[in-house]
N, C-alpha and C. Protein backbone atom coordinates (compact mmCIF):
# COMPACT_ATOMS: atom_id res chain seq x y z
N UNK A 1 4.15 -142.52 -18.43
CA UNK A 1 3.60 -142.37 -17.09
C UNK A 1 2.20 -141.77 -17.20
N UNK A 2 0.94 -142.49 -16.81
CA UNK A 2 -0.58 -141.83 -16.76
C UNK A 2 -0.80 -141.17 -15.50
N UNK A 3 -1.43 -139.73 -15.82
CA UNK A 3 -1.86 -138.84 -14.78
C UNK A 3 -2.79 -139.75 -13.70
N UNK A 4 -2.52 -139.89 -12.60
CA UNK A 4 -3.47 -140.21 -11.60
C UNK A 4 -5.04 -139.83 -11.39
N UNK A 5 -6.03 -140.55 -11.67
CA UNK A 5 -7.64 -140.20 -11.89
C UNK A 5 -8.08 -139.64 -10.79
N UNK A 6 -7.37 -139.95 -9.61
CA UNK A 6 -7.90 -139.13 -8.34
C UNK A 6 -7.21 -137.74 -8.07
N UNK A 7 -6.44 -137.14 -8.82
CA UNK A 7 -6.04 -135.91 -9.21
C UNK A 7 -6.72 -134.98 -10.06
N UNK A 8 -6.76 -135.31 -11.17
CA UNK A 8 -7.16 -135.23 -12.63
C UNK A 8 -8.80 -135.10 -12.29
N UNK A 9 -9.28 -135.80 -11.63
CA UNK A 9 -10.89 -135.31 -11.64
C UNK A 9 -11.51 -134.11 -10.69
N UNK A 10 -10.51 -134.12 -9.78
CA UNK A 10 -10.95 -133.17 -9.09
C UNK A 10 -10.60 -131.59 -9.76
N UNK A 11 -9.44 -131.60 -10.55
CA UNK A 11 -8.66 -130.37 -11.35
C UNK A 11 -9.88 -130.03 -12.53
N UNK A 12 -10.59 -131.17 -12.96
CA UNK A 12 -11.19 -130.90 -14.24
C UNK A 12 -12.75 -130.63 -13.38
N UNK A 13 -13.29 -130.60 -12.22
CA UNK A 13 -14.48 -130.24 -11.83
C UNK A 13 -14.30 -128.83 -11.37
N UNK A 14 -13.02 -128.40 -11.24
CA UNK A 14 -13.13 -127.18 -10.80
C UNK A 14 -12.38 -126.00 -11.52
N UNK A 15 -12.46 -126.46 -13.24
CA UNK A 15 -12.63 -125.60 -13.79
C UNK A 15 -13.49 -124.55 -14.73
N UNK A 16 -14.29 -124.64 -14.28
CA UNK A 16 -15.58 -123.80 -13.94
C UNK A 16 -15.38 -123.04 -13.25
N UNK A 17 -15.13 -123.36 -12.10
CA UNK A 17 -15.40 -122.42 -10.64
C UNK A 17 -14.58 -120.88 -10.87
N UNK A 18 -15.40 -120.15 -9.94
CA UNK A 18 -14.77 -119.18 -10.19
C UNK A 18 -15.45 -118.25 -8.80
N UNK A 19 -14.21 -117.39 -8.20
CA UNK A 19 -14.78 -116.33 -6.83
C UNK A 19 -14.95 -115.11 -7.64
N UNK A 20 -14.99 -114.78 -8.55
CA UNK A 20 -15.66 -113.46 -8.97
C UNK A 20 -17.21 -113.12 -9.53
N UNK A 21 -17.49 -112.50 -9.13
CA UNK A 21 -19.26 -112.34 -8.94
C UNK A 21 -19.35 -112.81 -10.65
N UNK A 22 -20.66 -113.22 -10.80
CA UNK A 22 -21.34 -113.33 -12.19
C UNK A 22 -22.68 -113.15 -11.84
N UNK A 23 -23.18 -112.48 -13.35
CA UNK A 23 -24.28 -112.57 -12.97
C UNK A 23 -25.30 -112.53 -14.61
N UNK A 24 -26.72 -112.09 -14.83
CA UNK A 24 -27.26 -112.35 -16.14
C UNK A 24 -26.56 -111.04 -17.29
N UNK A 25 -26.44 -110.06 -16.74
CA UNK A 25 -26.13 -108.83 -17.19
C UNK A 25 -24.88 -108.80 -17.68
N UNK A 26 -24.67 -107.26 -17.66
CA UNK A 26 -22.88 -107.26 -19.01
C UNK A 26 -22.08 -107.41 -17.53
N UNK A 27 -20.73 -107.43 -17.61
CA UNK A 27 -19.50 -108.01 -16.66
C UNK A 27 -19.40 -106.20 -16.64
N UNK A 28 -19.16 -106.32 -15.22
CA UNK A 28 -18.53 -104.70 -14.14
C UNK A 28 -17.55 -104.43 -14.77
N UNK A 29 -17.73 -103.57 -15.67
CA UNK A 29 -16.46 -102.75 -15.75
C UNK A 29 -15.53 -102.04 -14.44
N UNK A 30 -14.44 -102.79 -14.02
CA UNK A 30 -14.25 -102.57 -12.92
C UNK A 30 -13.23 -101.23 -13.41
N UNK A 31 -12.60 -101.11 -14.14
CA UNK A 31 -11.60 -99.97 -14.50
C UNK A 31 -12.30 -98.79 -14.31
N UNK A 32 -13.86 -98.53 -14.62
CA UNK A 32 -14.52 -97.22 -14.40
C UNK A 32 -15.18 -97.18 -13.01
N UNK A 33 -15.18 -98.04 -12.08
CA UNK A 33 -16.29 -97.65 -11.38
C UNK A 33 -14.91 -97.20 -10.42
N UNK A 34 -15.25 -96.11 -9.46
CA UNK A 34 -14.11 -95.61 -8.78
C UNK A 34 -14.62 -95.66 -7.34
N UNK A 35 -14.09 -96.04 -6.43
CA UNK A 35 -14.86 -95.88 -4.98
C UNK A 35 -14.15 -94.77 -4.31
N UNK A 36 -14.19 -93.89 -3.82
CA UNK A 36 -13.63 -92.75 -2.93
C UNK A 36 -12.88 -93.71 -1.62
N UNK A 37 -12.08 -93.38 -1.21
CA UNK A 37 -10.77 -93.28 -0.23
C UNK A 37 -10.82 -92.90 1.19
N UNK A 38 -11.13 -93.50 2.25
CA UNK A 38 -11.24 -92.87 3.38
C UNK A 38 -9.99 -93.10 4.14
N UNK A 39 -9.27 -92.86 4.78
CA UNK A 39 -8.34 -93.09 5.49
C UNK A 39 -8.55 -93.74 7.12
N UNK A 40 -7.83 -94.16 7.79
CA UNK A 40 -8.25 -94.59 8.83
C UNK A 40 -8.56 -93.49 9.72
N UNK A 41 -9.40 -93.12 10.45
CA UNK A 41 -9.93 -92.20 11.36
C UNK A 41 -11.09 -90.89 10.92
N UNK A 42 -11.11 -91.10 9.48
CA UNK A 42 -11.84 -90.54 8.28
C UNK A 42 -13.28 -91.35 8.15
N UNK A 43 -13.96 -91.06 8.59
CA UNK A 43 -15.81 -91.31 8.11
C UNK A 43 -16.25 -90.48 7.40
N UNK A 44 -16.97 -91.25 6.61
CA UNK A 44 -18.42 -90.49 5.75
C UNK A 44 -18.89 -89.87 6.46
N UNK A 45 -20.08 -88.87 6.33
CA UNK A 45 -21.04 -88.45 6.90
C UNK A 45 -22.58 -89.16 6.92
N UNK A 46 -22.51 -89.72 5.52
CA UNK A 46 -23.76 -89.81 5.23
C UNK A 46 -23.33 -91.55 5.66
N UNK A 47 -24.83 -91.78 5.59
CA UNK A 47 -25.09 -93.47 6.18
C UNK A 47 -25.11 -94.54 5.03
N UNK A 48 -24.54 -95.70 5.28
CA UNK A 48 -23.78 -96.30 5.00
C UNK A 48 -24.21 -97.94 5.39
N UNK A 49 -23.78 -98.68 4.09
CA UNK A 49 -23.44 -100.52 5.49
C UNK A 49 -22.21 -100.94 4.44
N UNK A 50 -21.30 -101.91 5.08
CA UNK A 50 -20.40 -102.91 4.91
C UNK A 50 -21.10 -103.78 3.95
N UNK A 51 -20.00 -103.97 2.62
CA UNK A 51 -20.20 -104.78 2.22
C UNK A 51 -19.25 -105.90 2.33
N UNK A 52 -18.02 -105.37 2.59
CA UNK A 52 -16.80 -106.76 2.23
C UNK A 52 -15.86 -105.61 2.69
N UNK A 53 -14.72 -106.83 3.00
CA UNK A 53 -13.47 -106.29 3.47
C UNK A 53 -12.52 -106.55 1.82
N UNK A 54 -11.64 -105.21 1.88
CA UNK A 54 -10.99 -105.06 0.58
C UNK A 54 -9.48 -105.14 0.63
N UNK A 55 -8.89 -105.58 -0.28
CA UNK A 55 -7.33 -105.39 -0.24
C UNK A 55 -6.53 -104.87 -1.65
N UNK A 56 -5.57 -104.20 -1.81
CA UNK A 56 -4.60 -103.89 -2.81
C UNK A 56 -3.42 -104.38 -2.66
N UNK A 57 -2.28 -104.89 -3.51
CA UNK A 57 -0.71 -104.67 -3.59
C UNK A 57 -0.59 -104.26 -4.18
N UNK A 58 0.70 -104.13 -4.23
CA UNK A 58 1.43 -103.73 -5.18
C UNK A 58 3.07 -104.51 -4.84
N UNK A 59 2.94 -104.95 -5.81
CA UNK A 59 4.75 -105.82 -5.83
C UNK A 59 5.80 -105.62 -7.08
N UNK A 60 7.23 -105.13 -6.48
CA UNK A 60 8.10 -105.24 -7.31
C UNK A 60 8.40 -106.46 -7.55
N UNK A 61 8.57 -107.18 -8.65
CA UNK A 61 8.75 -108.45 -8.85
C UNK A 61 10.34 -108.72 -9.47
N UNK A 62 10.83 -107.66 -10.17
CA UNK A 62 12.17 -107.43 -10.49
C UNK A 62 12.76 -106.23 -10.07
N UNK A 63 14.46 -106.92 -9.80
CA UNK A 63 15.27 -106.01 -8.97
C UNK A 63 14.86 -104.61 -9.95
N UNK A 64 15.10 -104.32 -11.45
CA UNK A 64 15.72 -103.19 -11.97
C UNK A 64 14.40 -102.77 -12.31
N UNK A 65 12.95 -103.23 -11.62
CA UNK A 65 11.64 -102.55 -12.36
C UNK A 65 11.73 -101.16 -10.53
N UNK A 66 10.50 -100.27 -11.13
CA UNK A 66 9.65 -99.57 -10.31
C UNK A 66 9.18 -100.12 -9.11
N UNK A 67 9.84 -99.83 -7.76
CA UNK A 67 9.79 -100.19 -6.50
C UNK A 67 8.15 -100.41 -6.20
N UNK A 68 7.37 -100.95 -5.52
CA UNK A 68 5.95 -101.36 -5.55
C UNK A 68 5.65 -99.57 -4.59
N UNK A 69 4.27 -99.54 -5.03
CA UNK A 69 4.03 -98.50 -4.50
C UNK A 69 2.84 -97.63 -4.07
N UNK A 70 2.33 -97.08 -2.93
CA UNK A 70 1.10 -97.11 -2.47
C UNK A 70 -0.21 -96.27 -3.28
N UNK A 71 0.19 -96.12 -4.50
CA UNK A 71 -0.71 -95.20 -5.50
C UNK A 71 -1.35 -96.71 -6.16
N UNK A 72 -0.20 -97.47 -6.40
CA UNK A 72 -0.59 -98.91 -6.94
C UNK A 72 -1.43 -99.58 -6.07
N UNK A 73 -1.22 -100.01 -5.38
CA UNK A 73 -1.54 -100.77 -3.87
C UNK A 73 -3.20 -100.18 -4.01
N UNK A 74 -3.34 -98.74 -3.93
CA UNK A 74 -4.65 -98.31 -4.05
C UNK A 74 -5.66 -98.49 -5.13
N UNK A 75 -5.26 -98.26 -6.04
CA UNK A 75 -5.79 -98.38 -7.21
C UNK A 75 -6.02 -100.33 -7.47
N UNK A 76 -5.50 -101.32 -6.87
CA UNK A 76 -5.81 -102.41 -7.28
C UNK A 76 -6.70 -102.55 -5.96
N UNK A 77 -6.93 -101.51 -4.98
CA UNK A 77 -8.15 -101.54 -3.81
C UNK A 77 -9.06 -101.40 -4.38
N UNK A 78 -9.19 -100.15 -4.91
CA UNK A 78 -10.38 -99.58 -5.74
C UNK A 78 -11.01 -100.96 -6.80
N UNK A 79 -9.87 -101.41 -7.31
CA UNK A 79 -10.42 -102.69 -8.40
C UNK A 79 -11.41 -103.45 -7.86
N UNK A 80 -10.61 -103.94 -6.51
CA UNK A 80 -11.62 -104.83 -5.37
C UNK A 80 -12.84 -104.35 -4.91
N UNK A 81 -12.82 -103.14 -4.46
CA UNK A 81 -14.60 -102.68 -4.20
C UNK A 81 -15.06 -102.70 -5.16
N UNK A 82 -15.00 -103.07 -6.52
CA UNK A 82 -15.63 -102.40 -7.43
C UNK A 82 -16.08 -104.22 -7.71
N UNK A 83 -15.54 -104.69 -7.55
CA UNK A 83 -16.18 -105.93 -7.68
C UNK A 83 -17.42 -106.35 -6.61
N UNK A 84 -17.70 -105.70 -5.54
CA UNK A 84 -18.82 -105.47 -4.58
C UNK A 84 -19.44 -104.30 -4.87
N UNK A 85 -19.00 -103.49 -5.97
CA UNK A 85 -20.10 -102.03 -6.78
C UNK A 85 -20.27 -101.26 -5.42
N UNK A 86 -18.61 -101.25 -4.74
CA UNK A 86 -18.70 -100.46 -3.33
C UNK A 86 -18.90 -98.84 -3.93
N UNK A 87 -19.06 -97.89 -2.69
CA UNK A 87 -19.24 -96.71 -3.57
C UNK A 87 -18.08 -96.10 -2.70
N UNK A 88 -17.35 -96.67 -1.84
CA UNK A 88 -16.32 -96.03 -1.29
C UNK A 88 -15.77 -97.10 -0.29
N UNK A 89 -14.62 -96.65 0.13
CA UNK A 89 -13.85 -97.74 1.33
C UNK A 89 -13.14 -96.61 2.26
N UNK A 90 -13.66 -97.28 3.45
CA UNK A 90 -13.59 -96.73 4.86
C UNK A 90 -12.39 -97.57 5.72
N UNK A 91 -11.48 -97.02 6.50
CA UNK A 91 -10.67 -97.40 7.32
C UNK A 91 -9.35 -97.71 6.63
N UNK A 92 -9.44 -97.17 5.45
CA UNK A 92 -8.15 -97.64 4.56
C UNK A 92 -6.76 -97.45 5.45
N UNK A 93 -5.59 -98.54 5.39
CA UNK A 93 -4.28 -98.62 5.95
C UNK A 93 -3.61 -99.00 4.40
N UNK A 94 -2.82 -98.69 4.69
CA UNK A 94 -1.13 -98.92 3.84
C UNK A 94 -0.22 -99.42 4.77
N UNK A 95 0.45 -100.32 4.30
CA UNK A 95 1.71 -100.97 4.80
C UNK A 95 2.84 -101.12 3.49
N UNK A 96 4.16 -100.75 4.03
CA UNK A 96 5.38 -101.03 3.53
C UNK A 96 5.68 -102.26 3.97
N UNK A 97 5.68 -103.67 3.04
CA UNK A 97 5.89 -105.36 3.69
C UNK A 97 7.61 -104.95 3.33
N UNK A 98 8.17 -105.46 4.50
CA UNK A 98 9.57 -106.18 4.47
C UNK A 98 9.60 -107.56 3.77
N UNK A 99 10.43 -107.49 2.88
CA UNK A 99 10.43 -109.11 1.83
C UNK A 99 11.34 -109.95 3.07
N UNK A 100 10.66 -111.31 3.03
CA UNK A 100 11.41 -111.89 3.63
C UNK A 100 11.99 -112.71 2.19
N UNK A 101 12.87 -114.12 2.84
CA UNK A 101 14.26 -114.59 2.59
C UNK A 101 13.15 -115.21 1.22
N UNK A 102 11.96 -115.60 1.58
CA UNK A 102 11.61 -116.08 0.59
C UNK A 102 10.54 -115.74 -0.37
N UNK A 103 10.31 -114.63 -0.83
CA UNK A 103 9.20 -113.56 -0.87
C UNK A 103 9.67 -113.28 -2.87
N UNK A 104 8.85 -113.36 -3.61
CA UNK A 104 8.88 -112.90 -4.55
C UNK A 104 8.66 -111.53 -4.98
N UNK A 105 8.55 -110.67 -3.90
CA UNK A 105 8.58 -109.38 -4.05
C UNK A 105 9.93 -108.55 -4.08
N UNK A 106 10.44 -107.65 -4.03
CA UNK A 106 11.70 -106.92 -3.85
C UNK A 106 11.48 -105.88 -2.79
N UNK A 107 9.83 -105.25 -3.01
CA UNK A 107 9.51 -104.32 -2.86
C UNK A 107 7.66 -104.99 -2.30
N UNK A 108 7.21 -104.17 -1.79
CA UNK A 108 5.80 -104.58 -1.19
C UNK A 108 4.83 -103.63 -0.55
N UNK A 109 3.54 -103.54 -0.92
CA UNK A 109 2.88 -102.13 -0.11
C UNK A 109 1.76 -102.79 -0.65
N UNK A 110 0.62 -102.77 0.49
CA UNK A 110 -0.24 -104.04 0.77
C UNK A 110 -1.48 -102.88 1.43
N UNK A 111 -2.35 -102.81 0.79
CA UNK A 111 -3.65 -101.55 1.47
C UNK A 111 -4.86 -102.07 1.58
N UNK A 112 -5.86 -102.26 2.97
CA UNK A 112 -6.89 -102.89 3.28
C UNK A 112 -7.81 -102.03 3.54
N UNK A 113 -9.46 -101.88 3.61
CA UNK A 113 -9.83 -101.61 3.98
C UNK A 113 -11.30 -102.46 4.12
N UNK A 114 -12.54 -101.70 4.22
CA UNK A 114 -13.78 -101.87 4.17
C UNK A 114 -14.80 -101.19 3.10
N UNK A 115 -14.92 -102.26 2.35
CA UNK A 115 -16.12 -101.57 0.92
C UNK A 115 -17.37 -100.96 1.30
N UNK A 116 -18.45 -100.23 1.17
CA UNK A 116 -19.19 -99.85 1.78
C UNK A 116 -20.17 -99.45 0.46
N UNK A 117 -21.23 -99.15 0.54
CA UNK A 117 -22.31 -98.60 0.02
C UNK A 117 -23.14 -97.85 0.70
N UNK A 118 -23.19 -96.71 -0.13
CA UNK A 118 -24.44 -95.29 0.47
C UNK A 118 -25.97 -96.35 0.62
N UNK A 119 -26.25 -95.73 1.97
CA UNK A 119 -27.94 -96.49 2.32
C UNK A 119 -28.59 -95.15 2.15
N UNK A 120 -29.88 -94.97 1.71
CA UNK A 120 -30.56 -93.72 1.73
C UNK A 120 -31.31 -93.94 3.09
């Protein structure tokens, strides 16, 4: 049986592609750059603009592992601003997701916010 050419070409043009920033320089160490934590109703003081809206999970994927959990959830937030070299995220929420019937999670905690950068 031969793979279909009107499949197959479109799969092989778009592997290249990619949504994570590039650029001439070394690749963001995203593990070090840390953005500070605001909670919802929590502002900076100092001035500020939006760069991107951010998200974390965290998912139990097996019954007998470590329930998903909002330290996780955060820390894969932080990953995400750091890919916009945010210097903090504002309006942060946490949610506990209920798995539905068809959900590969067991467990679920899902944290959004807004990336931001200091303006002088």
């Amino acid at each position: 049986m031969r793979f279909p050419l009107f499949i197959a070409l479109p799969l092989l043009t778009l592997t290249g592609c990619s949504i994570l920033p590039s650029g001439s320089g070394s690749p963001i160490n995203w593990s070090s750059h840390s953005a500070d934590i605001y909670r919802q109703g929590n502002l900076p003081s100092s001035n500020y603009k939006v760069v991107s809206v951010v998200n974390g999970e965290s998912c139990q994927r097996e019954y007998k592992a470590a329930p998903a959990s909002e330290s996780d959830a955060l820390k894969a937030l932080r990953a995400d601003a750091a890919r916009f070299e945010a210097d903090a995220v504002i309006e942060t929420q946490c949610f506990n997701l209920k798995p539905d019937a068809d959900s590969i999670c067991y467990s679920e905690v899902s944290c959004v916010g807004r990336a931001i950068q200091w303006v002088d």
